[in-house]
Protein backbone atom coordinates (compact mmCIF):
# COMPACT_ATOMS: atom_id res chain seq x y z
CA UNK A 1 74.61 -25.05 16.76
CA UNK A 2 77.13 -24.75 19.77
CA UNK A 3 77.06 -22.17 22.12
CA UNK A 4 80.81 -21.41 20.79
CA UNK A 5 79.25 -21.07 17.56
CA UNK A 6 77.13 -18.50 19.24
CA UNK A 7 79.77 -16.27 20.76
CA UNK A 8 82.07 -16.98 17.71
CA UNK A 9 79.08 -14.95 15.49
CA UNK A 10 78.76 -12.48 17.88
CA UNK A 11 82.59 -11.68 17.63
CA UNK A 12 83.42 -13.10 21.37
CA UNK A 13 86.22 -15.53 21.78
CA UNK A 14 84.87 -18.91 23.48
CA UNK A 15 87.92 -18.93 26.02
CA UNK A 16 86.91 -15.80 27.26
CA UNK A 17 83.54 -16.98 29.00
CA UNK A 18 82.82 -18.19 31.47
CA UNK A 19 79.51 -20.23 31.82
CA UNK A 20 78.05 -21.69 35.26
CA UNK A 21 75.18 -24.22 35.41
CA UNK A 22 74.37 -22.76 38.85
CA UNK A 23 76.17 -20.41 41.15
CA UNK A 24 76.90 -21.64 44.87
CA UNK A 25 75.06 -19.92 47.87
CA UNK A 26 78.22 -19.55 49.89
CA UNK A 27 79.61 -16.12 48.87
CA UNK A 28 82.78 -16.87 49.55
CA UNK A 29 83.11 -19.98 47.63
CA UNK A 30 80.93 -17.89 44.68
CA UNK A 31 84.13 -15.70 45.12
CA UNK A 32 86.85 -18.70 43.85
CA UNK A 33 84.52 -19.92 40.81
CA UNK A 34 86.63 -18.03 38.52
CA UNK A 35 89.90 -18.87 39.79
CA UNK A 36 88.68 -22.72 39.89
CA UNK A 37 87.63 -22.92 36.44
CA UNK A 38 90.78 -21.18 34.92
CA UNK A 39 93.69 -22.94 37.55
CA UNK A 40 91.64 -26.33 38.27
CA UNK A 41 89.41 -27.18 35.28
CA UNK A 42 89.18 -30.61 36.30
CA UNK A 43 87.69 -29.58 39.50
CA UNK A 44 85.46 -26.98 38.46
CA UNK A 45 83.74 -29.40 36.12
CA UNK A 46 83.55 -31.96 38.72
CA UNK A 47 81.31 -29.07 40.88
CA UNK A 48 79.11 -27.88 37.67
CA UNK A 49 78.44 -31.61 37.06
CA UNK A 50 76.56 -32.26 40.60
CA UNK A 51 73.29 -30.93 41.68
């Protein structure tokens, strides 16, 4: 079981969430996470992918 599968039985559409590993401590950076994962996805997964 996916966590799509999750939202999918729950009757919430997958490309509506938005799910962060961790959350930077820079507000204003915090601020852009949205924005980065819909306009640069390639990006935003590079970020959620470091530690």
């Amino acid at each position: 079981m996916t966590l799509n599968d999750l939202l999918i039985a729950k009757s919430i559409a997958p490309e509506k969430v938005l799910v962060l590993r961790h959350r930077p401590p820079e507000s204003e950076l915090n601020k852009v996470i949205p924005w980065l994962a819909a306009e640069k996805p390639d990006v935003f997964n590079a970020y959620q992918q470091t530690h």
